[in-house]
C-alpha atoms as a PDB file:
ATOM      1  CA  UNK A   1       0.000   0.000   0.000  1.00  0.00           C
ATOM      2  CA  UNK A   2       1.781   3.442  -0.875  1.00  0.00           C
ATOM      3  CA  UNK A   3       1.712   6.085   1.550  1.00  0.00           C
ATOM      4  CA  UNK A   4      -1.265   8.189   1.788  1.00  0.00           C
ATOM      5  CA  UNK A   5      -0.527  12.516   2.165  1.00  0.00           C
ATOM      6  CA  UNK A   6      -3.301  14.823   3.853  1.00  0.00           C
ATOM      7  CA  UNK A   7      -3.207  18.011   2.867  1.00  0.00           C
ATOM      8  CA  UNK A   8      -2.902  20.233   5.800  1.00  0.00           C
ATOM      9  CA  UNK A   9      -4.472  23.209   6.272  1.00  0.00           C
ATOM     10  CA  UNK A  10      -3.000  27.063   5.518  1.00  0.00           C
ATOM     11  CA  UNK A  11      -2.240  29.706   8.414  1.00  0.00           C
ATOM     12  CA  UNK A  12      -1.971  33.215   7.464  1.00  0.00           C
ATOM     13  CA  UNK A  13       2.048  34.112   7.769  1.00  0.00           C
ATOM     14  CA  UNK A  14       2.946  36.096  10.602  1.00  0.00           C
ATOM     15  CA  UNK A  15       4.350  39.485   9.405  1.00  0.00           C
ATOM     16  CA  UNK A  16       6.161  41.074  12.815  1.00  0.00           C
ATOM     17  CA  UNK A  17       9.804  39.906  12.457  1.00  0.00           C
ATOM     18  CA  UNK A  18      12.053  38.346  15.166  1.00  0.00           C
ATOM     19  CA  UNK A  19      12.379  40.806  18.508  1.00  0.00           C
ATOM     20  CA  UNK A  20       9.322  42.863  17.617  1.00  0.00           C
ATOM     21  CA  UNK A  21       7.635  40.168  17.815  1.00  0.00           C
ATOM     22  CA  UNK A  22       8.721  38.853  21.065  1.00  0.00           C
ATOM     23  CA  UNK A  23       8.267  42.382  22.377  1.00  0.00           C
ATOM     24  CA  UNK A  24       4.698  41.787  21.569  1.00  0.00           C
ATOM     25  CA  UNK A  25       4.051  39.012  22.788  1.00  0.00           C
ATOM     26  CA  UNK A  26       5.904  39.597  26.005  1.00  0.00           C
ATOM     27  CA  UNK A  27       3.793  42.835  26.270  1.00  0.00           C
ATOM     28  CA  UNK A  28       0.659  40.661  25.577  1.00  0.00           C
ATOM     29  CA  UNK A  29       1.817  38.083  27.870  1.00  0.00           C
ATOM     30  CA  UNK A  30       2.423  41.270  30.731  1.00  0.00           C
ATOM     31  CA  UNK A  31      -0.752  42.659  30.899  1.00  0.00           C
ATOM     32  CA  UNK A  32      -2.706  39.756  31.231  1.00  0.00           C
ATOM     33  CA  UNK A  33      -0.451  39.072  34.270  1.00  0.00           C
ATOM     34  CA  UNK A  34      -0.640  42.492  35.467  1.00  0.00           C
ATOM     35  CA  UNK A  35      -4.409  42.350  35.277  1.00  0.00           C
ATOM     36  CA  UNK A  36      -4.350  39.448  37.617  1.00  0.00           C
ATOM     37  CA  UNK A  37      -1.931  41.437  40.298  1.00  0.00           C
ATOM     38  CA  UNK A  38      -3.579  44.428  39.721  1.00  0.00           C
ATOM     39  CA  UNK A  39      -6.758  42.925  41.218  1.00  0.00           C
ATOM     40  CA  UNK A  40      -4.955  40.707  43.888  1.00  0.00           C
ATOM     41  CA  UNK A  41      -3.307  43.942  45.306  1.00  0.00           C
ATOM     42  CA  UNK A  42      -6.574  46.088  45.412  1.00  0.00           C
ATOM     43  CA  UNK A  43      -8.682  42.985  47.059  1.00  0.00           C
ATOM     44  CA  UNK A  44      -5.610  43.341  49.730  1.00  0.00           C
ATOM     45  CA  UNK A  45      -6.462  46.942  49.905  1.00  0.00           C
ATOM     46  CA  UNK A  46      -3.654  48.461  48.062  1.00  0.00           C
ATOM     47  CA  UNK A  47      -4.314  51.483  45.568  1.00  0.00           C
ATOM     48  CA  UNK A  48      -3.129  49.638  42.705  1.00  0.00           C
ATOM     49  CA  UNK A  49      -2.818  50.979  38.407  1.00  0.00           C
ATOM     50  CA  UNK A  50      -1.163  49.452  35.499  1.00  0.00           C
ATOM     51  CA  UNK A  51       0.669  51.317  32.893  1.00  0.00           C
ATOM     52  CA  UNK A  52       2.365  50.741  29.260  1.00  0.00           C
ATOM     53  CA  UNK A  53       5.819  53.139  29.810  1.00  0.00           C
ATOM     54  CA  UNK A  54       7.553  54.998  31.971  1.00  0.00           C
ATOM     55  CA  UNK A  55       6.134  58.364  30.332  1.00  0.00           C
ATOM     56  CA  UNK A  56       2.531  57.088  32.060  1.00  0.00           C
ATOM     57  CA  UNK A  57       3.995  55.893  35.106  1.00  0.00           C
ATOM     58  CA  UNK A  58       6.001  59.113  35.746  1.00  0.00           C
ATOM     59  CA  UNK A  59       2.455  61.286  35.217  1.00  0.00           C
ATOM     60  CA  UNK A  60       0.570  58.923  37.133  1.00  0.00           C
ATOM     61  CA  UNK A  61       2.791  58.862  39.975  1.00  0.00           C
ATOM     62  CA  UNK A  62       3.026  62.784  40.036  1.00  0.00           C
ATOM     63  CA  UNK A  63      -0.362  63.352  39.750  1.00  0.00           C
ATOM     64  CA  UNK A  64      -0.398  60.788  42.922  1.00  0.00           C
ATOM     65  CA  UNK A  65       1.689  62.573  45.236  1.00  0.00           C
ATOM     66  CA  UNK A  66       2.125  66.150  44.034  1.00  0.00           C
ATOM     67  CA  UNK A  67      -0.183  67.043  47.043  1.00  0.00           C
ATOM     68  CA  UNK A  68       2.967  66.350  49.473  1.00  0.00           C
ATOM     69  CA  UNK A  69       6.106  68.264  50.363  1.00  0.00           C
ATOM     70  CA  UNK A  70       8.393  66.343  51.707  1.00  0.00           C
ATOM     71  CA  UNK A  71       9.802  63.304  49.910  1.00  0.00           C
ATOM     72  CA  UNK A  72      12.843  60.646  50.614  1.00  0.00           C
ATOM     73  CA  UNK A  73      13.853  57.732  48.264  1.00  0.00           C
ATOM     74  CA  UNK A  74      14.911  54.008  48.430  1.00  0.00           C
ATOM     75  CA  UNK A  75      17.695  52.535  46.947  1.00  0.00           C
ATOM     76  CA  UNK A  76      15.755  52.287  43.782  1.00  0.00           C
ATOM     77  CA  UNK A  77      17.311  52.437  39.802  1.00  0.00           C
ATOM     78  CA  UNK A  78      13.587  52.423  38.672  1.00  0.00           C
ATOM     79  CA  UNK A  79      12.237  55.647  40.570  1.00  0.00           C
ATOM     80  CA  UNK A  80      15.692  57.367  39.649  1.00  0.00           C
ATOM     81  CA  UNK A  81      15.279  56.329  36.003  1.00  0.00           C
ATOM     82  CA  UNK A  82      12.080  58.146  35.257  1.00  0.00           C
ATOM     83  CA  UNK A  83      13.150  61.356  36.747  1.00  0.00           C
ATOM     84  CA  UNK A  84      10.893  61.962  38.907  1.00  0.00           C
ATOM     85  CA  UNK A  85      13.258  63.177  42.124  1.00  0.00           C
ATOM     86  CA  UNK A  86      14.239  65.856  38.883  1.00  0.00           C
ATOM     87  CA  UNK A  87      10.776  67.164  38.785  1.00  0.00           C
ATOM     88  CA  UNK A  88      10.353  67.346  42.395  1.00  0.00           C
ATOM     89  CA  UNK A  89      13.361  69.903  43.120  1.00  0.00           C
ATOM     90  CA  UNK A  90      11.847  71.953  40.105  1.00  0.00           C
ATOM     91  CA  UNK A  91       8.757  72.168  41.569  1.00  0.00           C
ATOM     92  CA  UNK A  92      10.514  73.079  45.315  1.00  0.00           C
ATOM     93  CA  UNK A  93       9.531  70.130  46.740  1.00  0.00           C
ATOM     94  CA  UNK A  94      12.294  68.875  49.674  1.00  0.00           C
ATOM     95  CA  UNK A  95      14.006  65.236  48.441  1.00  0.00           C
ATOM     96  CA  UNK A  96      15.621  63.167  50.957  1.00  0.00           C
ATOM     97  CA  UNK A  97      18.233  60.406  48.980  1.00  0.00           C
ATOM     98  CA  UNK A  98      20.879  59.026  50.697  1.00  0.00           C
ATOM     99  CA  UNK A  99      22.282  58.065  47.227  1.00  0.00           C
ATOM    100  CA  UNK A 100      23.956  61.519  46.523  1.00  0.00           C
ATOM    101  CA  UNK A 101      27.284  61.620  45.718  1.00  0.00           C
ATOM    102  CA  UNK A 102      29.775  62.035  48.520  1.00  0.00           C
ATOM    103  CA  UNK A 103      27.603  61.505  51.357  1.00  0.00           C
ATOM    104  CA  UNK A 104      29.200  60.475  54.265  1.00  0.00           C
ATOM    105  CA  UNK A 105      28.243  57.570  56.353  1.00  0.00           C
ATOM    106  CA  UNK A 106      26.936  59.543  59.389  1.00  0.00           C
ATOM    107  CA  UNK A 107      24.990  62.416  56.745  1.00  0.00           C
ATOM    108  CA  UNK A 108      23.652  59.358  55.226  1.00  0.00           C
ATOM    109  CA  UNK A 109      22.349  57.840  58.387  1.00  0.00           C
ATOM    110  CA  UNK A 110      20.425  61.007  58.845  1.00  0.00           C
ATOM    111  CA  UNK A 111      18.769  61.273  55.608  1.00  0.00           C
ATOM    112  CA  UNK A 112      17.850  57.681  55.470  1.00  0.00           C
ATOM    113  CA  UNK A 113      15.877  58.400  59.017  1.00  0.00           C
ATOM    114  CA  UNK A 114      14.005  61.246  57.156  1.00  0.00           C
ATOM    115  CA  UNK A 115      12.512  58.500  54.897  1.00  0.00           C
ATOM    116  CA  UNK A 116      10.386  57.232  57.863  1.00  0.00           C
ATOM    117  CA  UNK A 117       9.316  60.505  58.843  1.00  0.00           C
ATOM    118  CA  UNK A 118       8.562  62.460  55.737  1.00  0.00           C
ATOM    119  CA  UNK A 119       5.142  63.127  53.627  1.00  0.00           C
ATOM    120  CA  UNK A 120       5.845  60.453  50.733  1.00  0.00           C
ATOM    121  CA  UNK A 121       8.326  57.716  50.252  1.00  0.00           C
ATOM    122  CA  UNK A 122       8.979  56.417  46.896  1.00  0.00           C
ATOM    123  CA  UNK A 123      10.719  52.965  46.279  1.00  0.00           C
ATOM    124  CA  UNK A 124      10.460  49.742  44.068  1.00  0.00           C
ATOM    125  CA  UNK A 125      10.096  46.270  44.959  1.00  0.00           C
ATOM    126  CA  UNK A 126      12.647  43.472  44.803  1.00  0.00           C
ATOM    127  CA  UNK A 127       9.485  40.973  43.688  1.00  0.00           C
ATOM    128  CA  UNK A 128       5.710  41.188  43.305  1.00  0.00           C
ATOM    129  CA  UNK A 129       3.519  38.500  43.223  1.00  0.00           C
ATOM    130  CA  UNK A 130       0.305  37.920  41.243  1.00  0.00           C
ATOM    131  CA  UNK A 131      -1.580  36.778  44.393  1.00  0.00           C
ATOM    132  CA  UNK A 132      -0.887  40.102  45.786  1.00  0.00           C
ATOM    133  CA  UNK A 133       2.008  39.980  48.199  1.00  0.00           C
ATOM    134  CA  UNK A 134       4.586  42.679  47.826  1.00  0.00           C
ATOM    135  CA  UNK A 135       7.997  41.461  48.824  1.00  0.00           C
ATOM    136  CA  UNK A 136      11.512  43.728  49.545  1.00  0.00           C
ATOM    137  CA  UNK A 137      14.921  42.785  50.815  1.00  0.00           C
ATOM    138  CA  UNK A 138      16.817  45.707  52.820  1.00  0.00           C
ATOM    139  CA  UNK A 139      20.587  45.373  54.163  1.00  0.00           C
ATOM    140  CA  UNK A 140      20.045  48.331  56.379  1.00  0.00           C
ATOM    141  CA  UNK A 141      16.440  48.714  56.427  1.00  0.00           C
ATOM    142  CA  UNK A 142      15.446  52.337  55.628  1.00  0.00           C
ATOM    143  CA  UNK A 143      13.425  51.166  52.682  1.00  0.00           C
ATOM    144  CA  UNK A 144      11.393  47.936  54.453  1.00  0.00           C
ATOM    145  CA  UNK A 145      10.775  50.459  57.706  1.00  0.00           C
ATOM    146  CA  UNK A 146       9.586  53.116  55.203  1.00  0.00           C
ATOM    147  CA  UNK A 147       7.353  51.570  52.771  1.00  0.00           C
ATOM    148  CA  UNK A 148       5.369  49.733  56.423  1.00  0.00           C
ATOM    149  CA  UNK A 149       4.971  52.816  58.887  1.00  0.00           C
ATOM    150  CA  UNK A 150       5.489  56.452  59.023  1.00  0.00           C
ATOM    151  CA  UNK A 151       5.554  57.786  55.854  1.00  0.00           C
ATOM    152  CA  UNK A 152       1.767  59.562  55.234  1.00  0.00           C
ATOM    153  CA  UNK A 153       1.978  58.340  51.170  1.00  0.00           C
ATOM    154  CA  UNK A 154       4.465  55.405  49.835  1.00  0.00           C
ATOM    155  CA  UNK A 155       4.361  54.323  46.232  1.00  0.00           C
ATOM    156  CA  UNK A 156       5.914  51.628  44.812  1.00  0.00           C
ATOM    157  CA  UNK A 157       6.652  51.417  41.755  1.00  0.00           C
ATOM    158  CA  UNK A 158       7.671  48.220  39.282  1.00  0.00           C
ATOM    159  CA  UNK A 159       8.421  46.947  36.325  1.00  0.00           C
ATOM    160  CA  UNK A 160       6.436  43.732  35.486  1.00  0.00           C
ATOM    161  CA  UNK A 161       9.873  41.647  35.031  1.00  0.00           C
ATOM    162  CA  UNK A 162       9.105  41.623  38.663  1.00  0.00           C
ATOM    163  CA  UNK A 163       6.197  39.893  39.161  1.00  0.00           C
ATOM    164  CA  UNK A 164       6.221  36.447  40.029  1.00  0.00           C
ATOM    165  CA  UNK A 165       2.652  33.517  40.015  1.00  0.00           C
ATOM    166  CA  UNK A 166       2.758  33.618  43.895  1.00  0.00           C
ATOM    167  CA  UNK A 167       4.728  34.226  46.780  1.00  0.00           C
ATOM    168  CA  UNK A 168       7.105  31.495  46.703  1.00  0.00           C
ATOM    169  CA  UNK A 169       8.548  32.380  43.839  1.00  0.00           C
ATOM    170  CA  UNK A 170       8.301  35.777  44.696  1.00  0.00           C
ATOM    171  CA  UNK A 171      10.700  35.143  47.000  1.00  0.00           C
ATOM    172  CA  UNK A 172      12.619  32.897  45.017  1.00  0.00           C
ATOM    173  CA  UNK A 173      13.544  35.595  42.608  1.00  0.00           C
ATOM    174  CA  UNK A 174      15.129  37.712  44.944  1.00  0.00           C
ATOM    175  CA  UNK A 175      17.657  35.255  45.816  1.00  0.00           C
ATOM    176  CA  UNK A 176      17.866  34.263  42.049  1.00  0.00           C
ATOM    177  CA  UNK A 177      17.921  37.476  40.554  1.00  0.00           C
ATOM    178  CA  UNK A 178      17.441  40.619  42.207  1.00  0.00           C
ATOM    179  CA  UNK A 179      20.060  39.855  45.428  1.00  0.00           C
ATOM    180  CA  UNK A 180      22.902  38.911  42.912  1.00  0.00           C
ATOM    181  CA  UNK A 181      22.143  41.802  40.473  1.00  0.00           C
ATOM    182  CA  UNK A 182      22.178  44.096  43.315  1.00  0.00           C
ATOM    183  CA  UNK A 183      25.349  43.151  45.017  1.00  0.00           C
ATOM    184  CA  UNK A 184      27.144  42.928  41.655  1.00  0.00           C
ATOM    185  CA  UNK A 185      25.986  46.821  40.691  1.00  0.00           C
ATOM    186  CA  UNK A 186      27.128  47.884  44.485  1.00  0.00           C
ATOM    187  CA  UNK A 187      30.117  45.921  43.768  1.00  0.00           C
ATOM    188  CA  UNK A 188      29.371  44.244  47.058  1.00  0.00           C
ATOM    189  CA  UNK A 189      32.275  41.652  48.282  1.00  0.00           C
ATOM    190  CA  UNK A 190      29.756  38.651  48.582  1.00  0.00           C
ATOM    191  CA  UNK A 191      29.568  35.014  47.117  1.00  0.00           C
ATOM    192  CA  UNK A 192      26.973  36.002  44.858  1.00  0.00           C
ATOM    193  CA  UNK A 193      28.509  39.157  43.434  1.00  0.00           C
ATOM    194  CA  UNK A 194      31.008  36.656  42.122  1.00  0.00           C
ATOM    195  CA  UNK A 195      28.775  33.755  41.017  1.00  0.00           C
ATOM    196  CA  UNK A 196      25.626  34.888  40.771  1.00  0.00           C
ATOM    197  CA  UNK A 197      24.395  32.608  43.057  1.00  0.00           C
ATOM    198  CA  UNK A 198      22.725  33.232  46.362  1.00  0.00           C
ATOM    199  CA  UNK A 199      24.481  30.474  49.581  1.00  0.00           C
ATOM    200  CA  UNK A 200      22.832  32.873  52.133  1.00  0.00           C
ATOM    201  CA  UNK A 201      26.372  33.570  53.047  1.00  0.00           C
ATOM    202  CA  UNK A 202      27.612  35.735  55.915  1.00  0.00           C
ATOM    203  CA  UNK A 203      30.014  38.272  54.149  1.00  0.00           C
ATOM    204  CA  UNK A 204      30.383  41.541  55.687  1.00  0.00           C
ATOM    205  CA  UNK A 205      28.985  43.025  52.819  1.00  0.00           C
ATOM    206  CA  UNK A 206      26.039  40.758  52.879  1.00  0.00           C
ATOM    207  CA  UNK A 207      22.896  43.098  51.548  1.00  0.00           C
ATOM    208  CA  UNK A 208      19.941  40.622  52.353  1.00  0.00           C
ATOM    209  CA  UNK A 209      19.493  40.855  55.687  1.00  0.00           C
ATOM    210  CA  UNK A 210      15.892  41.914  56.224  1.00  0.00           C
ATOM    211  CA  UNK A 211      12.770  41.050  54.369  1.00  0.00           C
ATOM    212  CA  UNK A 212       9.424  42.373  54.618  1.00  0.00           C
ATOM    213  CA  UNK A 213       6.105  40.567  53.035  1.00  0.00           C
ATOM    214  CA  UNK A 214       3.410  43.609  52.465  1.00  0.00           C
ATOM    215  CA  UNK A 215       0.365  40.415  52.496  1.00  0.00           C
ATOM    216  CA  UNK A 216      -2.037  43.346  52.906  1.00  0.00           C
ATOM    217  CA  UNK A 217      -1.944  47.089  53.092  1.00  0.00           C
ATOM    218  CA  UNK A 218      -0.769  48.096  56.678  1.00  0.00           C
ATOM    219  CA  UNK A 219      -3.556  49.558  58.992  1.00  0.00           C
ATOM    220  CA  UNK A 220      -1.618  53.478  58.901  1.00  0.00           C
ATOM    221  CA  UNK A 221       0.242  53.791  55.701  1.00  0.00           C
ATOM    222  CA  UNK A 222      -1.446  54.721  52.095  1.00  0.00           C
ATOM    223  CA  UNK A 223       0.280  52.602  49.848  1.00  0.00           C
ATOM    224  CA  UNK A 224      -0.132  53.105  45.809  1.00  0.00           C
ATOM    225  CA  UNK A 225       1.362  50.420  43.330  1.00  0.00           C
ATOM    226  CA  UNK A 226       2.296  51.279  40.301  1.00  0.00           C
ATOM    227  CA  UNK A 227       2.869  48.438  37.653  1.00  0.00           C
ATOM    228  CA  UNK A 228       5.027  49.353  34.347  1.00  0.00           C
ATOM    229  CA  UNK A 229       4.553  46.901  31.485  1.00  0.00           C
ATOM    230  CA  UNK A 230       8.635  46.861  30.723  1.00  0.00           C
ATOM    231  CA  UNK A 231      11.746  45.542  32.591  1.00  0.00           C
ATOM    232  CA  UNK A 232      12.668  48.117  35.105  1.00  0.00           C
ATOM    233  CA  UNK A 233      15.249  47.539  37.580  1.00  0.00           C
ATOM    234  CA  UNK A 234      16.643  44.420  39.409  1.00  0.00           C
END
C-alpha cells in the first residue's frame, strides 16, 4: 500500500519579524499578568494601576503625590530612572536620597531616618507576586521600615519583570535574581557578586538581611502600586 498525504491546512504568515515580535508578545503576555496582580493587590487593599511606559507611570505617579512636600527615596534604579526626584526639586519640593554623591556615612544615616518621617516615600520592589504579596529585601532597612509605617503616602513602583505567580517564587527571585544583580551593581564583596548565586552567606557586605512581606496594606500607611509593562530595575 503506498503512503497516503493529507493536505494540511494554511495559516496566514505572521508578518512582525524576530524581537518585535517577542516584544509583543511579552507585552501581551504582561498585561494579562498584570491584570491578575492588579486585582490581587486592590482585594488586599492596596491602591493599585497598570501602565504601558515609563512616560505614564512618571504622570501617574506625580499626579499621585504632588499634594505632598516632603519626599525621601529608596535605593531604587527604577524611581531614579524616570526622573521623577528631577521634577520634584523643580517644583521646590524637599528630596531626601541618601544616594547623593559624597555623602558620608553619618549624613547618610540622617537622611535615610528622614525616609520614615517624611510626607511620601517612593521605592520599588525586589518581587511582586500575582496573588498580591509585595515582597523587599533591605541590608540596612530604611526602605522595608519606610514603605510599612510612618511615611503619610508610599508608592511603589515596578516593572512587570518583577512579578512572580505567587509568593514562593516571589521570593525565590530575589535570591535568584534581584540579590545577585544588586550586590554585583554595588560591587558588594559577597559570594553572589562573584557567582551569581545566592548560599545565604555571611560576608560583611552581605545586603539581604531583612525582608518584609506587604500580604495586605498596613492599617496606617497609604500605599499606591504602580505596575510598568517593561523591565525596570533588578
Amino acid at each position: 500500500m503506498g503512503v497516503i498525504y493529507y493536505a494540511l491546512p494554511s495559516y496566514p504568515v505572521q508578518t512582525v519579524k524576530g524581537n518585535k515580535m517577542n516584544h509583543t508578545f511579552q507585552n501581551w503576555l504582561w498585561q494579562k499578568k498584570a491584570e491578575k496582580c492588579v486585582e490581587a493587590l486592590k482585594k488586599h487593599d492596596f491602591d493599585a494601576y497598570f501602565v504601558q511606559d515609563t512616560v505614564e507611570a512618571k504622570e501617574l505617579v506625580l499626579e499621585i503625590i504632588k499634594d505632598h512636600e516632603t519626599f525621601g527615596f529608596g535605593g531604587s534604579n527604577t524611581t531614579r530612572q524616570m526622573g521623577i526626584i528631577e521634577e520634584l526639586l523643580a517644583m521646590g519640593k524637599t528630596i531626601y536620597d541618601h544616594w547623593q554623591d559624597g555623602v558620608p556615612m553619618e549624613e547618610s544615616r540622617k537622611i535615610r531616618m528622614e525616609h520614615g518621617r517624611c510626607d511620601c516615600f517612593l521605592c520599588s520592589a525586589n518581587a511582586i507576586s500575582e496573588t498580591g504579596e509585595i515582597i523587599n529585601v533591605d541590608g540596612a532597612g530604611n526602605r522595608t521600615n519606610a514603605m510599612s509605617f510612618g511615611p503619610k503616602k508610599v508608592v511603589i513602583i515596578a516593572g512587570m519583570n518583577k512579578v512572580r505567580p505567587d509568593l514562593h517564587s516571589a521570593l525565590g527571585r530575589v535570591k535568584e535574581v534581584a540579590g545577585p544583580m544588586r550586590a554585583k551593581s554595588l560591587n558588594m564583596d559577597t559570594p553572589c557578586a562573584k557567582t551569581g548565586i545566592c548560599n545565604d552567606c555571611n560576608a560583611p557586605q552581605r545586603i539581604c538581611r531583612i525582608t518584609t512581606i506587604l500580604h495586605r496594606k498596613p492599617i496606617m500607611t497609604d500605599i499606591s502600586v504602580v505596575l510598568v509593562n517593561k523591565s525596570l530595575g533588578f
